[in-house]
Protein backbone atom coordinates (compact mmCIF):
# COMPACT_ATOMS: atom_id res chain seq x y z
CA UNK A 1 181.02 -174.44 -112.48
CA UNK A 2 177.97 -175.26 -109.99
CA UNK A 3 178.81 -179.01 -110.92
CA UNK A 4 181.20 -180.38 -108.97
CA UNK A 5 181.29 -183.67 -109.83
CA UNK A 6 182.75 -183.27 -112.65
CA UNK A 7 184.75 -186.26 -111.96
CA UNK A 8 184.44 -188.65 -108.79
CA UNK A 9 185.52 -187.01 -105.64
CA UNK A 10 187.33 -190.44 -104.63
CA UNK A 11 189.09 -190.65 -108.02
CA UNK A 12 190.00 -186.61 -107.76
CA UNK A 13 192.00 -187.48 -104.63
CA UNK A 14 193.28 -190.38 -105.72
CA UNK A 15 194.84 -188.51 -108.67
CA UNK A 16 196.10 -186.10 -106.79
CA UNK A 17 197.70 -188.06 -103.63
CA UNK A 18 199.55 -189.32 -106.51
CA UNK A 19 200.42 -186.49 -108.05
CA UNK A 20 201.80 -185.28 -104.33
CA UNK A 21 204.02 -188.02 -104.41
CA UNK A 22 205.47 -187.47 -107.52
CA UNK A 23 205.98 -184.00 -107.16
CA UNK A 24 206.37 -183.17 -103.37
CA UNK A 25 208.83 -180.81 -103.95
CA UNK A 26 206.86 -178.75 -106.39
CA UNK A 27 203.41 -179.19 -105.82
CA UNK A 28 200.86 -177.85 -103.45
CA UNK A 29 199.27 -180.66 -101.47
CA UNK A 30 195.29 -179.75 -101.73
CA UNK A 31 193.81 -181.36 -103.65
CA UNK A 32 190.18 -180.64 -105.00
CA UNK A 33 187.51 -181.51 -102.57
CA UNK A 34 188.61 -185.05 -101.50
CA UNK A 35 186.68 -188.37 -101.35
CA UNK A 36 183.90 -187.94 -98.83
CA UNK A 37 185.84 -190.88 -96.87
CA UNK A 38 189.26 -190.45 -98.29
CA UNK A 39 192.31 -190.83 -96.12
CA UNK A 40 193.94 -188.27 -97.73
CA UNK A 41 197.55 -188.20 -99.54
CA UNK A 42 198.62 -191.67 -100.18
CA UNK A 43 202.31 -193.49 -100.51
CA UNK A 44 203.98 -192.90 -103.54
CA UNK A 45 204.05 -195.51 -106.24
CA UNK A 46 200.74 -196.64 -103.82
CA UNK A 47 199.58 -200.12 -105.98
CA UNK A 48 203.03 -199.71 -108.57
CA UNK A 49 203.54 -203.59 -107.19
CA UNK A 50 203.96 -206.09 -110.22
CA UNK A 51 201.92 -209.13 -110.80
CA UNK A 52 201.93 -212.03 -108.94
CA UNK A 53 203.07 -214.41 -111.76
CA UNK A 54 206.15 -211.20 -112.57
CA UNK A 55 206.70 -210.03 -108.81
CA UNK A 56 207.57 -213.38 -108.12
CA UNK A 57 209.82 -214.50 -110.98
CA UNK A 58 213.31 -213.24 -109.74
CA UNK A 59 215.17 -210.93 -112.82
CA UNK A 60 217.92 -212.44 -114.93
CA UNK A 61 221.37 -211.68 -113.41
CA UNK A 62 224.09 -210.04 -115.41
CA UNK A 63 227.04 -212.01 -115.39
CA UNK A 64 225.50 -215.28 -113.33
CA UNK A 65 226.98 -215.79 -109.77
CA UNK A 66 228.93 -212.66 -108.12
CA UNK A 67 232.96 -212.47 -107.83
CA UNK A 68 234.59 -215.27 -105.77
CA UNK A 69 231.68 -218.04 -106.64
CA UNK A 70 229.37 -216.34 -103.98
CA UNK A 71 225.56 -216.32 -105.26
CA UNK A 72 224.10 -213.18 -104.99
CA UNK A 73 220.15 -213.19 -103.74
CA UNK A 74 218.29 -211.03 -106.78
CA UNK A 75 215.03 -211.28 -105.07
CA UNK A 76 212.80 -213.09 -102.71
CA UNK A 77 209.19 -212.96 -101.38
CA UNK A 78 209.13 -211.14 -98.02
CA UNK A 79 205.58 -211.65 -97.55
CA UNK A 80 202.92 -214.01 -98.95
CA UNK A 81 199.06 -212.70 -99.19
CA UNK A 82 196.49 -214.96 -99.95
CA UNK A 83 197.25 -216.05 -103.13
CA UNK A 84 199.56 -213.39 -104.25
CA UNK A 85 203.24 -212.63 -102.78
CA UNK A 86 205.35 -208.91 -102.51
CA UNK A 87 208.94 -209.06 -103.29
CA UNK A 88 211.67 -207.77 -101.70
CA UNK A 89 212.62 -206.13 -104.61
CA UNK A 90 209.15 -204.41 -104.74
CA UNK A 91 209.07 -203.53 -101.06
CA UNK A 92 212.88 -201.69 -101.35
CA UNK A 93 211.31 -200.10 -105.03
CA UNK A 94 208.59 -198.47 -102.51
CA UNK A 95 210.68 -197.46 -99.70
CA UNK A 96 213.24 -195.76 -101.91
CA UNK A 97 210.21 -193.45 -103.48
CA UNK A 98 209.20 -192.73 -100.07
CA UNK A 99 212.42 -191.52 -98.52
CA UNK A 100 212.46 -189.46 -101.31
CA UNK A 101 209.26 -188.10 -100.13
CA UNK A 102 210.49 -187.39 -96.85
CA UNK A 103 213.51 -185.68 -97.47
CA UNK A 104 211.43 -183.36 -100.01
CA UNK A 105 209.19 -182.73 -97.09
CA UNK A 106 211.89 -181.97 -94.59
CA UNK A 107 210.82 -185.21 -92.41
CA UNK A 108 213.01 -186.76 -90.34
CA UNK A 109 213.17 -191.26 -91.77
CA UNK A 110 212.62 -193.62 -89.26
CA UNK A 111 214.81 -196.51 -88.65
CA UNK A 112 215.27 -198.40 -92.17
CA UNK A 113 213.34 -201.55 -90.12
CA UNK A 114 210.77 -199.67 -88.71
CA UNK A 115 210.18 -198.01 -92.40
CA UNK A 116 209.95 -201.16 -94.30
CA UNK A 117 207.26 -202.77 -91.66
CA UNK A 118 205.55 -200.20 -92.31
CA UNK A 119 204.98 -200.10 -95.62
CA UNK A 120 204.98 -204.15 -95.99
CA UNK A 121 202.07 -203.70 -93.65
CA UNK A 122 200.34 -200.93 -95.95
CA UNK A 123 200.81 -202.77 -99.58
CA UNK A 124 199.58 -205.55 -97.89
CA UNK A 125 196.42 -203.83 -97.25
CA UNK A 126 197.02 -202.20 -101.02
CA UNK A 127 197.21 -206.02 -102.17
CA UNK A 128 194.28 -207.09 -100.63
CA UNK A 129 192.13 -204.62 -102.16
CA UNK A 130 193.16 -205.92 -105.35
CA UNK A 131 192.39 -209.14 -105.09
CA UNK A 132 189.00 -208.19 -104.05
CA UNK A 133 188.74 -205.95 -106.97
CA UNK A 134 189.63 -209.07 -109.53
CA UNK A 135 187.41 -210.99 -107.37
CA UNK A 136 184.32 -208.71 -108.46
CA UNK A 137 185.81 -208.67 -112.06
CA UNK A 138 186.61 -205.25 -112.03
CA UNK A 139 188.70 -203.77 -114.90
CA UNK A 140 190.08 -199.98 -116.21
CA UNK A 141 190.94 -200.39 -119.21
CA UNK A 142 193.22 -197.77 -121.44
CA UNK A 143 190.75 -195.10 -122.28
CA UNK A 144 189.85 -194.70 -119.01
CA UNK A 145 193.86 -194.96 -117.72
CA UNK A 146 194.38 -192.19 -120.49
CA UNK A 147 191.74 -190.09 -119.01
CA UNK A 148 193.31 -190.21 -115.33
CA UNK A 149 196.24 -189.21 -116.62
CA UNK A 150 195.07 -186.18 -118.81
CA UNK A 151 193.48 -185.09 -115.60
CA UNK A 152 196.60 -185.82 -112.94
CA UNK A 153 198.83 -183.71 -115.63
CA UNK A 154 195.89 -180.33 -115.73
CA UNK A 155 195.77 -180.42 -111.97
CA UNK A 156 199.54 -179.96 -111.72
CA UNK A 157 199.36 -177.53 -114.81
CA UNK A 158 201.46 -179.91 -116.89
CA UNK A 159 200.84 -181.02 -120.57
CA UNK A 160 200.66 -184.98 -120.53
CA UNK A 161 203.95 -184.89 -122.40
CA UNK A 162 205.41 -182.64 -119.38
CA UNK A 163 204.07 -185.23 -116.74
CA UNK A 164 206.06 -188.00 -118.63
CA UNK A 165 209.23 -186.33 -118.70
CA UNK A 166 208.93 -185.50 -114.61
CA UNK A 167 207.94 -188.80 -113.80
CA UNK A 168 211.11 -189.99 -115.84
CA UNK A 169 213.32 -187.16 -114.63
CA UNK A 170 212.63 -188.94 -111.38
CA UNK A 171 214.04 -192.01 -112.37
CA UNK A 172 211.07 -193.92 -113.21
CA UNK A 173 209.19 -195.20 -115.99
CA UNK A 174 206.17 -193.89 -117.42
CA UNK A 175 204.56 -197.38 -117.85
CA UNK A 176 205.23 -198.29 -114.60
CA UNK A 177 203.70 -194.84 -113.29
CA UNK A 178 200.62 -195.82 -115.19
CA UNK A 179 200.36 -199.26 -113.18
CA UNK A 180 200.48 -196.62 -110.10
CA UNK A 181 197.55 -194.98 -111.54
CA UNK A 182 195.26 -197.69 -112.82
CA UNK A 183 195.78 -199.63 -109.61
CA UNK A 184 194.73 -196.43 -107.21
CA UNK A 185 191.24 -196.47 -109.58
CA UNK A 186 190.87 -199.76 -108.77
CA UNK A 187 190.99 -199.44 -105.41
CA UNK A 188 188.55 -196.51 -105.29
CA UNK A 189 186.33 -198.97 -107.27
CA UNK A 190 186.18 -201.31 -104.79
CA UNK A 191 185.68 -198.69 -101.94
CA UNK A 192 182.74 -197.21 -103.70
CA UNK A 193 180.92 -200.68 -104.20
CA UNK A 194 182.18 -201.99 -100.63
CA UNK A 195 181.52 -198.39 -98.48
CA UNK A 196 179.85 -195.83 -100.64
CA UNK A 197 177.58 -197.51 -102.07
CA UNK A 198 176.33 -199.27 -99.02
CA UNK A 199 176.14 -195.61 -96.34
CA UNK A 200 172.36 -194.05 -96.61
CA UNK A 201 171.14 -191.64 -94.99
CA UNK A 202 167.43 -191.55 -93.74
CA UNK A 203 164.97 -188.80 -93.32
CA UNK A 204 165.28 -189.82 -89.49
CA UNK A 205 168.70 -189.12 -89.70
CA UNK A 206 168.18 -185.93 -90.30
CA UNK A 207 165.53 -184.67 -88.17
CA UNK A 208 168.02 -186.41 -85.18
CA UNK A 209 171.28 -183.96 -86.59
CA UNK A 210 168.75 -180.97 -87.20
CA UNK A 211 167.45 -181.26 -83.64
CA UNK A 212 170.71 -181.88 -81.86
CA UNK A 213 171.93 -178.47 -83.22
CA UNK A 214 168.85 -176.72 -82.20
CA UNK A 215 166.49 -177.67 -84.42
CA UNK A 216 168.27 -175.22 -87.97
CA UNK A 217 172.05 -176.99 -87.82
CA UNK A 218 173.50 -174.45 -85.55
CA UNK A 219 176.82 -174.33 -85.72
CA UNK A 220 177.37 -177.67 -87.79
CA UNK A 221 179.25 -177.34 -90.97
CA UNK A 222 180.50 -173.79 -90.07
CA UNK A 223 182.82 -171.98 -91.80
CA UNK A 224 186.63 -172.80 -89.92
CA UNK A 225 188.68 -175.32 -92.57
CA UNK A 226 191.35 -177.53 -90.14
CA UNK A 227 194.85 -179.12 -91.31
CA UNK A 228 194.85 -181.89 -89.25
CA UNK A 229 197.68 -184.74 -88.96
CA UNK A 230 196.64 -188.13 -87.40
CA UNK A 231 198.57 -191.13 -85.46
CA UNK A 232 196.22 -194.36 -85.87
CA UNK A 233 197.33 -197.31 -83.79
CA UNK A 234 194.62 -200.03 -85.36
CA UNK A 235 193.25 -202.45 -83.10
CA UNK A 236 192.40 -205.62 -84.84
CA UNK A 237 188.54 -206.86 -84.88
CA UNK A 238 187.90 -209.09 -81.72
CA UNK A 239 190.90 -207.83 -80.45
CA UNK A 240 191.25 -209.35 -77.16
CA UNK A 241 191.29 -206.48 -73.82
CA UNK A 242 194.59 -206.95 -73.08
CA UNK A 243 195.35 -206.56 -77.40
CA UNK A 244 193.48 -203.08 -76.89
CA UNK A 245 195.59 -202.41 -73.76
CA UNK A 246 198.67 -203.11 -75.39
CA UNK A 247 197.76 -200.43 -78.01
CA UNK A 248 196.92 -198.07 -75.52
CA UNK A 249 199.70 -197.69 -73.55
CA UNK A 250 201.69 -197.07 -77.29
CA UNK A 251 199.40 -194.42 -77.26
CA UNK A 252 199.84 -192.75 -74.28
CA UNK A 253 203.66 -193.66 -74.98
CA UNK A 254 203.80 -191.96 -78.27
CA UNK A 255 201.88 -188.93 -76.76
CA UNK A 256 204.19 -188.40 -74.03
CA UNK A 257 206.66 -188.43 -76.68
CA UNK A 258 205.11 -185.79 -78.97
CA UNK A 259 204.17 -183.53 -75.56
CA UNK A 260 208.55 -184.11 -75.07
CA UNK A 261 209.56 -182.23 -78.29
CA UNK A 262 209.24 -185.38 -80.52
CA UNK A 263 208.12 -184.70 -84.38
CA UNK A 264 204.83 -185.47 -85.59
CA UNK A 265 205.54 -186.58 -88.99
CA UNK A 266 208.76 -188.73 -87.65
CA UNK A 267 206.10 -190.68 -85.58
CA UNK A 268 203.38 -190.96 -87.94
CA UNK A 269 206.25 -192.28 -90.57
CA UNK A 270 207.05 -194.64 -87.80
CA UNK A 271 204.17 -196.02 -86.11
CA UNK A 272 200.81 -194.78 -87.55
CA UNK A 273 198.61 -197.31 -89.35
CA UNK A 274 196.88 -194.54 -91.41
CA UNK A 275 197.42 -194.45 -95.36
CA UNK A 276 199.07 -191.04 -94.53
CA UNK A 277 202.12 -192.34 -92.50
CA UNK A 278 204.54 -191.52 -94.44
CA UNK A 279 202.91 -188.31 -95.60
CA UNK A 280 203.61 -187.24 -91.79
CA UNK A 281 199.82 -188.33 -91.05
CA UNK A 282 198.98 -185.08 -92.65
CA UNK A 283 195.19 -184.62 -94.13
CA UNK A 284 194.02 -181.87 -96.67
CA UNK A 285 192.63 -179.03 -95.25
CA UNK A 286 188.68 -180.52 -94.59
CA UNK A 287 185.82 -178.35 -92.84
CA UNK A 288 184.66 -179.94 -90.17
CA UNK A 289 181.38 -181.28 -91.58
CA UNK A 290 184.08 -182.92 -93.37
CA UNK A 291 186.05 -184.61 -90.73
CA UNK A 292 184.63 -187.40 -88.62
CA UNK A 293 182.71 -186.93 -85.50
CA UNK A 294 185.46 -187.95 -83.49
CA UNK A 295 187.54 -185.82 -85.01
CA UNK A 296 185.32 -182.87 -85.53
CA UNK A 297 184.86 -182.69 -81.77
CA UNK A 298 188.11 -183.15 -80.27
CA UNK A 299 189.66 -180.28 -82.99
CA UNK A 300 187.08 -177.61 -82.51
CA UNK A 301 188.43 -176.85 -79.08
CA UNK A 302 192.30 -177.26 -80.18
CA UNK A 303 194.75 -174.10 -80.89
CA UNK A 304 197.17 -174.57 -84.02
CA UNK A 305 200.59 -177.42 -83.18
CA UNK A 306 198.16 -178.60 -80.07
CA UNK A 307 197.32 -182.55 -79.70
CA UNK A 308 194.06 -184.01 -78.96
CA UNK A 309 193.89 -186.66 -75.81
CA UNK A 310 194.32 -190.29 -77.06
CA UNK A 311 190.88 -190.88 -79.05
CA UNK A 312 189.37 -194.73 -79.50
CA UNK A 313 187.34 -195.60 -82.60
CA UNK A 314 186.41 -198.88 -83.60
CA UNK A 315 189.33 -198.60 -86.22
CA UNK A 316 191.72 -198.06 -83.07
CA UNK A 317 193.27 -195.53 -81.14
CA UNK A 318 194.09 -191.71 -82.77
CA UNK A 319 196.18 -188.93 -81.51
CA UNK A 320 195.49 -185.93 -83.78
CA UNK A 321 197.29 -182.51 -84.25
CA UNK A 322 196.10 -179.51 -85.49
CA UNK A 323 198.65 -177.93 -87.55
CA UNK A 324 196.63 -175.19 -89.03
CA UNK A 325 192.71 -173.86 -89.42
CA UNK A 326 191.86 -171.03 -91.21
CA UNK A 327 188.02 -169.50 -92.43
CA UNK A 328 186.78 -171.74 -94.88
CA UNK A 329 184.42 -170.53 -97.56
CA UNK A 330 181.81 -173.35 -97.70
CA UNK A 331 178.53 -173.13 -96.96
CA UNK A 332 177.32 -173.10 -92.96
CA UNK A 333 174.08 -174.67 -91.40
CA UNK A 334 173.44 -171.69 -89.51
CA UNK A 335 169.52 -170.29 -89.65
CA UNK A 336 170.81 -167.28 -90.79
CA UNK A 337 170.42 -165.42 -93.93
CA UNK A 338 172.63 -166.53 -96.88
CA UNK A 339 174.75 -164.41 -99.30
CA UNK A 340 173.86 -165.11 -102.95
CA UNK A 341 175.88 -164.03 -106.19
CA UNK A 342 174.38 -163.71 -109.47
CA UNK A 343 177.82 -164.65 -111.95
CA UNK A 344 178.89 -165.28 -115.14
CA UNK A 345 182.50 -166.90 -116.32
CA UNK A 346 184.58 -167.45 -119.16
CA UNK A 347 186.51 -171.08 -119.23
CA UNK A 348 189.71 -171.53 -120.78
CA UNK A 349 190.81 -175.48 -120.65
CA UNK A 350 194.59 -175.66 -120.87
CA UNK A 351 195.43 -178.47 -123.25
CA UNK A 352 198.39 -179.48 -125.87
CA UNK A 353 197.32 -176.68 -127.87
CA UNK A 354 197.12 -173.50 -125.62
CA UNK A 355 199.14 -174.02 -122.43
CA UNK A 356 198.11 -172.17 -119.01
CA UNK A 357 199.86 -168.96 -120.10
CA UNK A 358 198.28 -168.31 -123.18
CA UNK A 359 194.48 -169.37 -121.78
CA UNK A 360 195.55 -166.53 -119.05
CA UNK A 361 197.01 -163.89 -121.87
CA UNK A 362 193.91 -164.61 -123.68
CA UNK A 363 191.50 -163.83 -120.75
CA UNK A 364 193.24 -161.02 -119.99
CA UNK A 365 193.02 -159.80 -123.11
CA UNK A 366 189.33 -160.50 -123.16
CA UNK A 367 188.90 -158.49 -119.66
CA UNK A 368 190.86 -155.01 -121.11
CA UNK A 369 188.06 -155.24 -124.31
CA UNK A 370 184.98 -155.97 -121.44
CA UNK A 371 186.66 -153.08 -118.92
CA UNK A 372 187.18 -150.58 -122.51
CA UNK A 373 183.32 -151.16 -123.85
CA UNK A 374 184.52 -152.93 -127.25
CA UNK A 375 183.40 -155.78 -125.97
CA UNK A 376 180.13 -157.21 -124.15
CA UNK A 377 181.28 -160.12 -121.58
CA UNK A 378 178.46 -162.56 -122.86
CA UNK A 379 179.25 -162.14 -126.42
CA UNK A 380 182.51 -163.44 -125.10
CA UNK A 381 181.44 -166.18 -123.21
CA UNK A 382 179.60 -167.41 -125.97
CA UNK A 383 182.85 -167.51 -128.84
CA UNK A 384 185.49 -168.97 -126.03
CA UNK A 385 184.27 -170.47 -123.44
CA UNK A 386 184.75 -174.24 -122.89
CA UNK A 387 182.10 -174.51 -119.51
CA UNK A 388 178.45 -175.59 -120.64
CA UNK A 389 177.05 -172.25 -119.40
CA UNK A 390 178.18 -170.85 -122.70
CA UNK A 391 175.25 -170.89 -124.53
CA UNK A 392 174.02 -168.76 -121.82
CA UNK A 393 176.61 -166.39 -121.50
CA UNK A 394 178.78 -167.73 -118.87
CA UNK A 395 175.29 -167.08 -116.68
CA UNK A 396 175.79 -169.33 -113.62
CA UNK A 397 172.78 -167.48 -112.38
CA UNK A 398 172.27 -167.54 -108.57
CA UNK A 399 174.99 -169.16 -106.32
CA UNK A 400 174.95 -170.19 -103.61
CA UNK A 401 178.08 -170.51 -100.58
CA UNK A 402 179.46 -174.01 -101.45
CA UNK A 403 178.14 -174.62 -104.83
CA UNK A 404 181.69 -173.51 -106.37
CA UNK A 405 185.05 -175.00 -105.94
CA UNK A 406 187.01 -172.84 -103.09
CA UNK A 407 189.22 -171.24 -105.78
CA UNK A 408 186.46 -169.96 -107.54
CA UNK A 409 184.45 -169.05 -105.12
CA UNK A 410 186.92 -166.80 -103.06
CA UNK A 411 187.47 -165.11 -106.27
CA UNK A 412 183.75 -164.05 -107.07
CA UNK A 413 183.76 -163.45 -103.43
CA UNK A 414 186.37 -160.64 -103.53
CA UNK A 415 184.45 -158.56 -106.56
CA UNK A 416 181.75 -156.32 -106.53
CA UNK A 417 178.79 -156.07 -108.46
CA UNK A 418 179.82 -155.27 -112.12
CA UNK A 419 183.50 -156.02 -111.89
CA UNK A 420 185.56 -158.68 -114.00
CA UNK A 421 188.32 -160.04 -111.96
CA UNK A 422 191.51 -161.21 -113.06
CA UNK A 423 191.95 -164.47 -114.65
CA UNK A 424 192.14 -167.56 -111.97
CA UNK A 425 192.76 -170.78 -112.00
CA UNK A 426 190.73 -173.60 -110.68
CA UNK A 427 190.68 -177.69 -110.91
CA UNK A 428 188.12 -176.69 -114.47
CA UNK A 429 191.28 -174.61 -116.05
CA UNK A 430 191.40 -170.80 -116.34
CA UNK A 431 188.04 -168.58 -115.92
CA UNK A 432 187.47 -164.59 -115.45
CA UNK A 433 184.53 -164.15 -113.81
CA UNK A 434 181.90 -161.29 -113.54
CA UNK A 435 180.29 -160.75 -110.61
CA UNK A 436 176.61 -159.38 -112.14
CA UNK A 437 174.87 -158.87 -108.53
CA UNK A 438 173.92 -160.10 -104.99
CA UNK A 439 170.95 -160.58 -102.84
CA UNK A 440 170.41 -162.13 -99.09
CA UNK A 441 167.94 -165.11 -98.83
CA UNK A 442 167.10 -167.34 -96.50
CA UNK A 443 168.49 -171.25 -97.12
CA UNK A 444 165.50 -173.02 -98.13
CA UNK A 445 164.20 -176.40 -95.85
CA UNK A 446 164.81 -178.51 -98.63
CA UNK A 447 168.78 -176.96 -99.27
CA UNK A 448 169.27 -177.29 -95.40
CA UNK A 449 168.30 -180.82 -95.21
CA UNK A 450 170.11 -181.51 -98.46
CA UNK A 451 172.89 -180.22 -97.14
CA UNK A 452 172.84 -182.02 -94.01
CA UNK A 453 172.30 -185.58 -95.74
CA UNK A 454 175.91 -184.47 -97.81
CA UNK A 455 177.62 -183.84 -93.75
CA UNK A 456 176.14 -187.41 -92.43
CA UNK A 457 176.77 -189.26 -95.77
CA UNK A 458 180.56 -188.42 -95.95
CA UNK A 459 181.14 -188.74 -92.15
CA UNK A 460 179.88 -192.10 -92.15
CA UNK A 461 181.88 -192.85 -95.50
CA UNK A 462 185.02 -192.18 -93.73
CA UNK A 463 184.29 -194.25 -90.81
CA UNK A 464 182.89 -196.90 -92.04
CA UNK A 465 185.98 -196.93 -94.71
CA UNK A 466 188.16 -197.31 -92.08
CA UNK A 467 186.25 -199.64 -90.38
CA UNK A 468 186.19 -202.01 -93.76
CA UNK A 469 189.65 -201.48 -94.53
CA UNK A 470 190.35 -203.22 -90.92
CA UNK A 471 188.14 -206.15 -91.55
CA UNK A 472 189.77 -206.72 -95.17
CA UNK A 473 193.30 -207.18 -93.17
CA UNK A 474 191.77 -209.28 -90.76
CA UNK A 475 190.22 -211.17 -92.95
CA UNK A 476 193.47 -211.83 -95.64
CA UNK A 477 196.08 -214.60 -95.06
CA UNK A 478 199.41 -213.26 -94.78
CA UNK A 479 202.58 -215.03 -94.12
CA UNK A 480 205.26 -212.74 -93.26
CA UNK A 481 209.01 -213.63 -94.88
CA UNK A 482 210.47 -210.30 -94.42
CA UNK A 483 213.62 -211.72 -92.14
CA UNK A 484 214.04 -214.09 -94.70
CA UNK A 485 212.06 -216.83 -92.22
């Protein structure tokens, strides 16, 4: 459990923006600890397009010409990017799954127009990292697809059988919601050779963040978690002033609007250039170690449904909301003393064989022999528990604040030393955990400035995603045919 990289953070929120989508109405939107850099939820059937050669081959009619002679249009290309074109047919595909979306959600749709230059604008974008990931020859093949599926069906607590019939209940096909799926990896892919791969983080760096919060990280990476929902009005690069001026004033429009009553998530659907338009502009919940700077600072002084003042970044211009904040359960860079737990768990993975309810029963079961005295909690660890601290146990031996996921860690949290809590789930599957015993310590240098390398490295992930993102656009041919010009 002190691993959590289990799988890539950018791949964990991939899989579960896409999971949102396909189960708004059902599932919660939080996904595991997000991409350090990732925009958050993304569109439904995000990267579902067809290929090139198949998008743009127009389907067979049934019955030839309609009634009366008239020829009925089956498809066309609405826009054309680099070498590659998106079909009309494609573009309506999307904007059907995402009204769907909305009306799950609640959210007001914006004009049909409005909607659909939207998201022409955002599978452009989609499109375009494509290419470049063909370009640098990158491939997922079926193992790996099978594997990103397993995992999208345990974090919504479905067998892989269970996913397919949802995803089919909803009127679409399962091969088609694979495409979804291997096309989101790909993407990641090419984010983590383009950004990830390219942000480090000097020893400089550090000693500059230490000593602007007083020399021990003050208040940095404290403990409040924010639900923040963004409007990004992108400003091209070499944008001319009066470009940038132009985008301003929608800005200051849009904010006056928001300040009158307007919704949020009608005017993110509408006019944000974020990946999380049509999600309402809405983020997971992220510390704020975990938000940009810009947007660490301007929500640290905001109350819950407030707005930030129009904020510029070289990615554009963002009006931000804070919809919720709450005490988060990470770790803090404050100099003082830190909380330790000595635990031990039990792991139950659902799978095809014992479903979510029986790895609970069975845990349960397992916590009435531990709480009687017929049985001893390590013994048990040892004959059914799927984590790697078996051998040991279920020892995790000493935490730390942060080295858990949130779900297991408020659960340890709430136990005393010696007590087995009730089964709980987490991202890993089912675990009971024992909480053996606690001790105060100081953070070590070393953990601090680790610590403070993880804050810097995903902050500058995010921007300089963003920031990459706008110079792919700029940088991709696109010929617009969407009035049929």
């Amino acid at each position: 459990m002190k691993d959590r990289q289990t799988s890539p953070r950018a791949l964990r929120a991939a899989f579960a923006a896409l999971a949102f989508a396909l189960f708004a109405s059902t599932a919660a939107a939080q996904l595991r600890a997000p991409a350090p850099g990732g925009s958050g939820l993304r569109l439904p059937g995000a990267g579902s397009e067809a290929p090139a050669g198949d998008a743009a081959r127009p389907a067979p009619a049934s019955g030839g010409a309609a009634q009366g002679g008239a020829i009925r249009e089956i498809d066309r290309v609405v826009a054309v990017v680099n070498n590659d074109v998106i079909t009309l047919r494609e573009l309506e595909r999307r904007a059907e799954l995402v009204s769907v979306q909305l009306r799950r959600q609640g959210t007001e749709l914006p004009p049909r127009d409005v909607m659909l230059r939207q998201l022409l604008e955002q599978m452009i974008v989609e499109r375009a990292q494509l290419q470049r990931a063909r370009e640098y020859g990158i491939r997922i093949d079926d193992q790996q697809l099978d594997r990103a599926i397993a995992g999208i069906a345990q974090e919504n607590r479905l067998s892989v059988a269970q996913l397919r019939e949802r995803v089919e209940r909803d009127g679409r096909s399962f091969a088609s919601f694979r495409e979804d799926i291997r096309s989101e990896i790909l993407r990641t892919r090419v984010r983590e050779r383009e950004v990830d791969a390219k942000v480090q983080v000097s020893e400089a760096d550090i000693d500059a963040f230490l000593a602007s919060q007083g020399g021990q990280g003050g208040q940095a990476g404290g403990s409040a978690e924010y639900r923040v929902a963004q409007i990004l009005l992108r400003v091209p690069e070499g944008a001319s002033p009066e470009q940038i001026e132009r985008q301003r004033l929608r800005g200051e429009e849009i904010r006056r609007q928001l300040e009158g009553g307007a919704s949020f998530a009608r005017l993110a659907a509408a006019f944000s250039d974020a990946p999380d338009a049509l999600n309402g502009g809405l983020l997971e919940w992220r510390s704020a170690d975990r938000l940009p700077e810009l947007f660490a600072n301007a929500v640290s002084s905001l109350d819950r449904g407030q707005l930030s003042p129009l904020l510029r970044s070289p990615a554009g211009f963002h009006l931000l909301q804070l919809v919720d904040k709450r005490e988060g359960s990470g770790p803090s860079l404050q100099s003082q003393p830190v909380t330790q737990t000595r635990a031990r768990h039990i792991l139950i993975r659902p799978n095809e064989v014992v479903s979510e309810e029986e790895a609970f029963r069975r845990l349960r079961e397992i916590r009435e022999r531990v709480q009687g005295g017929t049985a001893d909690f390590g013994e048990m660890a040892r004959q059914y528990s799927a984590d790697g601290s078996a051998g040991r146990g279920g020892d995790l031996g000493w935490v730390y604040p942060g080295d858990t996921v949130p779900e297991f860690e408020r659960a340890m949290n709430a136990l005393s030393p010696g007590q087995v809590g009730e089964p709980v789930r987490t991202p890993f599957g089912v675990h009971l955990i024992q909480v053996l015993e606690r001790r105060t310590d100081e953070a070590s240098p070393e953990r601090l400035r680790q610590r403070v390398r993880e804050i810097l490295r995903a902050r500058r992930i995010e921007e300089r995603f963003q920031d990459w993102l706008r110079q792919l656009r700029d940088s991709t041919y696109v010929e617009y045919k969407l009035d049929g010009n």
